[in-house]
C-alpha atoms as a PDB file:
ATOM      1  CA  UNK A   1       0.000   0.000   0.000  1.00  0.00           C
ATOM      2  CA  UNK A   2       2.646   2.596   0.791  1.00  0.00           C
ATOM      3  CA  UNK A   3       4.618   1.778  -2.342  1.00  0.00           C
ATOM      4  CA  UNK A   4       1.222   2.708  -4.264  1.00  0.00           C
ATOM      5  CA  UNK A   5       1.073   5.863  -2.579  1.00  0.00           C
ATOM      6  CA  UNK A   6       4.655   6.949  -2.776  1.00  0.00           C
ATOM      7  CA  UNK A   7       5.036   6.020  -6.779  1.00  0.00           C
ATOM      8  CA  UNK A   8       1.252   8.403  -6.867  1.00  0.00           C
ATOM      9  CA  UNK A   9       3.278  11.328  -5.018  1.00  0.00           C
ATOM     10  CA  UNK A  10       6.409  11.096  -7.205  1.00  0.00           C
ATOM     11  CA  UNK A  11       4.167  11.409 -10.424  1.00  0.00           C
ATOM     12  CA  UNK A  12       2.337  14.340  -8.727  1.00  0.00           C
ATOM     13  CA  UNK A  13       5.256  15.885  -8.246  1.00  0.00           C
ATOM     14  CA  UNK A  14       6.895  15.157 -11.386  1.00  0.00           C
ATOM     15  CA  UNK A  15       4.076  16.626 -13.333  1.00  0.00           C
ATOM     16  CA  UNK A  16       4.168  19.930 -11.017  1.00  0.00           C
ATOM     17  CA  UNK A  17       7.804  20.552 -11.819  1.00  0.00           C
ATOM     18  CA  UNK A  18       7.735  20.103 -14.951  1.00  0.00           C
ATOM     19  CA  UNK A  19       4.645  21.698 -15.500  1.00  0.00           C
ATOM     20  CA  UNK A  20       6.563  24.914 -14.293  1.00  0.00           C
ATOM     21  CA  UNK A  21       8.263  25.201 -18.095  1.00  0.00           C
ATOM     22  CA  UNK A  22       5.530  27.336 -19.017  1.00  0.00           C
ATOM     23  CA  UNK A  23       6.941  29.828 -17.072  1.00  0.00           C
ATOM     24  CA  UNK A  24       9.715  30.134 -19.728  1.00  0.00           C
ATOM     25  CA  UNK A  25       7.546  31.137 -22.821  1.00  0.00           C
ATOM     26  CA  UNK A  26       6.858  34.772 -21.487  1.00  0.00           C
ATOM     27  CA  UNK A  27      10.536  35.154 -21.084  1.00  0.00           C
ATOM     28  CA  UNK A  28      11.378  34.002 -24.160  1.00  0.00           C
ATOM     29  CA  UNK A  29       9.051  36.774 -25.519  1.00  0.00           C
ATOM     30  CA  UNK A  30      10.284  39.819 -23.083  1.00  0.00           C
ATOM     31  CA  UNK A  31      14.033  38.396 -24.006  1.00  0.00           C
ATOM     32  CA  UNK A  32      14.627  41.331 -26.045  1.00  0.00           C
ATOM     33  CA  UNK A  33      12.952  43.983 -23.890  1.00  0.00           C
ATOM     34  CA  UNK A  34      15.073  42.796 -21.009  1.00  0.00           C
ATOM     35  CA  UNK A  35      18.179  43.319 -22.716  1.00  0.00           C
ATOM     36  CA  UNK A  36      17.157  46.707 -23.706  1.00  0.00           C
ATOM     37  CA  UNK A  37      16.548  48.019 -20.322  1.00  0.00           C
ATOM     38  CA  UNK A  38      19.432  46.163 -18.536  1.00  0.00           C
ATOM     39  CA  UNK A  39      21.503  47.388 -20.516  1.00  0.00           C
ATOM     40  CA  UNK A  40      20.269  50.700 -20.183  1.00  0.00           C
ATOM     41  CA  UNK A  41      20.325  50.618 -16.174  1.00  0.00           C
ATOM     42  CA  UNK A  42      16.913  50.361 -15.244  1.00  0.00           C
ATOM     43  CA  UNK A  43      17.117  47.262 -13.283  1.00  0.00           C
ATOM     44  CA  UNK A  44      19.587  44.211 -12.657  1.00  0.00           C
ATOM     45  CA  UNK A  45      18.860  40.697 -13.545  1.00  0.00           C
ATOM     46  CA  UNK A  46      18.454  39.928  -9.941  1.00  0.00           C
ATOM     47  CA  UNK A  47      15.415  42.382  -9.440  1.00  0.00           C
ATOM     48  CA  UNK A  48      13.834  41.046 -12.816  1.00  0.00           C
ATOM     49  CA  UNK A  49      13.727  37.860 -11.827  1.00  0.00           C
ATOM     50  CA  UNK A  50      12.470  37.890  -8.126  1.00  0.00           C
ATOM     51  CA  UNK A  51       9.359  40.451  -9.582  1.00  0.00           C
ATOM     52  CA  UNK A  52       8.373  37.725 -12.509  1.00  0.00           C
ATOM     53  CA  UNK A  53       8.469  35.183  -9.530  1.00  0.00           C
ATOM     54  CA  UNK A  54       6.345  37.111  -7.535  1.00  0.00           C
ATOM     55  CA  UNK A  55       3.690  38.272  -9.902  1.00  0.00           C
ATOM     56  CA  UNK A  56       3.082  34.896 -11.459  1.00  0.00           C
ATOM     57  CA  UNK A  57       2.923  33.420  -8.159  1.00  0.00           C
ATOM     58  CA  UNK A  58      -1.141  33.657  -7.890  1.00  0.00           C
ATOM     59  CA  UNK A  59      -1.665  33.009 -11.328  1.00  0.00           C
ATOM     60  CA  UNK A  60       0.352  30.106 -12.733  1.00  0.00           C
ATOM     61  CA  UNK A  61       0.606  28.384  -9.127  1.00  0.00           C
ATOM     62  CA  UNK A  62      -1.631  28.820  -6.146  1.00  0.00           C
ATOM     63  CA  UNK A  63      -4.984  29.412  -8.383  1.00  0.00           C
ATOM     64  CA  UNK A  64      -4.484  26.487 -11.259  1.00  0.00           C
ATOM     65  CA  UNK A  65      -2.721  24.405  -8.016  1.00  0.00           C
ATOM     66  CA  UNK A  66      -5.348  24.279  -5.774  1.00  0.00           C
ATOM     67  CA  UNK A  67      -7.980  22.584  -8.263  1.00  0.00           C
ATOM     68  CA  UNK A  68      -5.047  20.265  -8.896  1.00  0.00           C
ATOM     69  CA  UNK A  69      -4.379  19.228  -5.473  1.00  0.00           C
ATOM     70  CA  UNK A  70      -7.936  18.908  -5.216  1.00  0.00           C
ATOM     71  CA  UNK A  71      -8.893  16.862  -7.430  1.00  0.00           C
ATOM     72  CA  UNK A  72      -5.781  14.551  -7.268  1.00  0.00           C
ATOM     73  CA  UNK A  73      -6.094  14.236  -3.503  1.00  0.00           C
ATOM     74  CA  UNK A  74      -9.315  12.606  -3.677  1.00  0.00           C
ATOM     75  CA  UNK A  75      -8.709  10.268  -6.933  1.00  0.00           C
ATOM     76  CA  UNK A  76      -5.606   8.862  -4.976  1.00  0.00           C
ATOM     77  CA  UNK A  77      -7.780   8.141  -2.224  1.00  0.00           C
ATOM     78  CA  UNK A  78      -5.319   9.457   0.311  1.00  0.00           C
ATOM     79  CA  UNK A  79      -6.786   8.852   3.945  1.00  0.00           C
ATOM     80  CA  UNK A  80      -8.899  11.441   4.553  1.00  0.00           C
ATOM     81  CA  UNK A  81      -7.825  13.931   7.145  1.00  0.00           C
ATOM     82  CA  UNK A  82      -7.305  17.744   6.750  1.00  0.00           C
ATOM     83  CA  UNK A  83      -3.828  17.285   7.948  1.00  0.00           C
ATOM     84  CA  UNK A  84      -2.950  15.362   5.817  1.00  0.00           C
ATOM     85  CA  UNK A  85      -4.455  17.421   3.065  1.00  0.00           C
ATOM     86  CA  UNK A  86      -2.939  20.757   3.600  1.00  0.00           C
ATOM     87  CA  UNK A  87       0.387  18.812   3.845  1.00  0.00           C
ATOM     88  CA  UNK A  88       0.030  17.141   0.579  1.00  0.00           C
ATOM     89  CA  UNK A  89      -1.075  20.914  -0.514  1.00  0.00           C
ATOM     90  CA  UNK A  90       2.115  22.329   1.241  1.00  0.00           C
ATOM     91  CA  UNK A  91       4.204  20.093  -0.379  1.00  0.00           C
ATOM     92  CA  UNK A  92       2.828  20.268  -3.825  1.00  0.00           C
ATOM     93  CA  UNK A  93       2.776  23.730  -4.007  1.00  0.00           C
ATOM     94  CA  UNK A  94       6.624  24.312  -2.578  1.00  0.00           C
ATOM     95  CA  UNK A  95       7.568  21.578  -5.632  1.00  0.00           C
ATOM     96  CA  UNK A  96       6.086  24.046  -7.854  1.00  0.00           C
ATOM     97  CA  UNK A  97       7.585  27.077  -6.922  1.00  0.00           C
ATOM     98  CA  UNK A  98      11.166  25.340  -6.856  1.00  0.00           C
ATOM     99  CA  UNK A  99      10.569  24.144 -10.365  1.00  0.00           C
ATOM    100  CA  UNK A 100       9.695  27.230 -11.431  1.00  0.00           C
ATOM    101  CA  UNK A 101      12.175  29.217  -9.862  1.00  0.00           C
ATOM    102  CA  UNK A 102      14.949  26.888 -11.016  1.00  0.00           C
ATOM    103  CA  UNK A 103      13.249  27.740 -14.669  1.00  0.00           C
ATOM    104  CA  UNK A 104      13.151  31.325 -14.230  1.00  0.00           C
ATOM    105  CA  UNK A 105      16.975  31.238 -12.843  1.00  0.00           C
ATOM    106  CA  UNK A 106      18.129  29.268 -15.673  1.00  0.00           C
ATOM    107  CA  UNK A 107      15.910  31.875 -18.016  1.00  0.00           C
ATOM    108  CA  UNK A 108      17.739  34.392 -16.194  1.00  0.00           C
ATOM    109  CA  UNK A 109      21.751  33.237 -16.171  1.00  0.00           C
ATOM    110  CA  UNK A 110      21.488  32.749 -19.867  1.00  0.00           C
ATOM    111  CA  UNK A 111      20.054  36.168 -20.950  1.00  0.00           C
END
């Protein structure tokens, strides 16, 4: 049983991480307009990065993630217990942001 469950969470979080590469298509687009203005001193790489992180928080992962979680928690029949939920929610979530961040910092180091 706890094989089952552990091979369901891996996939789960598989599909969150990499799910985060859609973060990349907006910076592929602004590519150009980012070199414009950091090269005209308006703002470091550092600062771009951290505000596309932010911003794109509530819209690419806590909104679309909580339906996820959702729905996935109860088709894996995980035991039932709010615990338990908000930590598989916790833990989801935090895979999500990592994947994306490591996306938007490898964006960012090769601009």
């Amino acid at each position: 049983m706890y094989i089952i469950v552990l091979v369901q969470f891996f996939f789960i979080i598989s599909c969150q991480v990499l799910g985060a590469v859609i973060a990349l298509e907006p910076l592929i687009k602004e590519q150009a307009i980012f070199i414009h203005e950091n090269v005209s001193g308006y703002y470091r790489v550092s600062s771009f990065y951290l505000a596309k992180l932010i911003i794109n928080l509530p819209l690419i992962h806590i909104i679309p993630s909580i339906i996820y979680r959702i729905i996935t928690f109860f088709l894996t029949d995980l035991r039932q217990s709010i615990e338990i939920f908000f930590l598989f929610f916790i833990t989801n979530l935090m895979a999500k942001i990592f994947g994306s961040s490591m996306c938007y910092f490898i964006a960012a180091s090769t601009l």
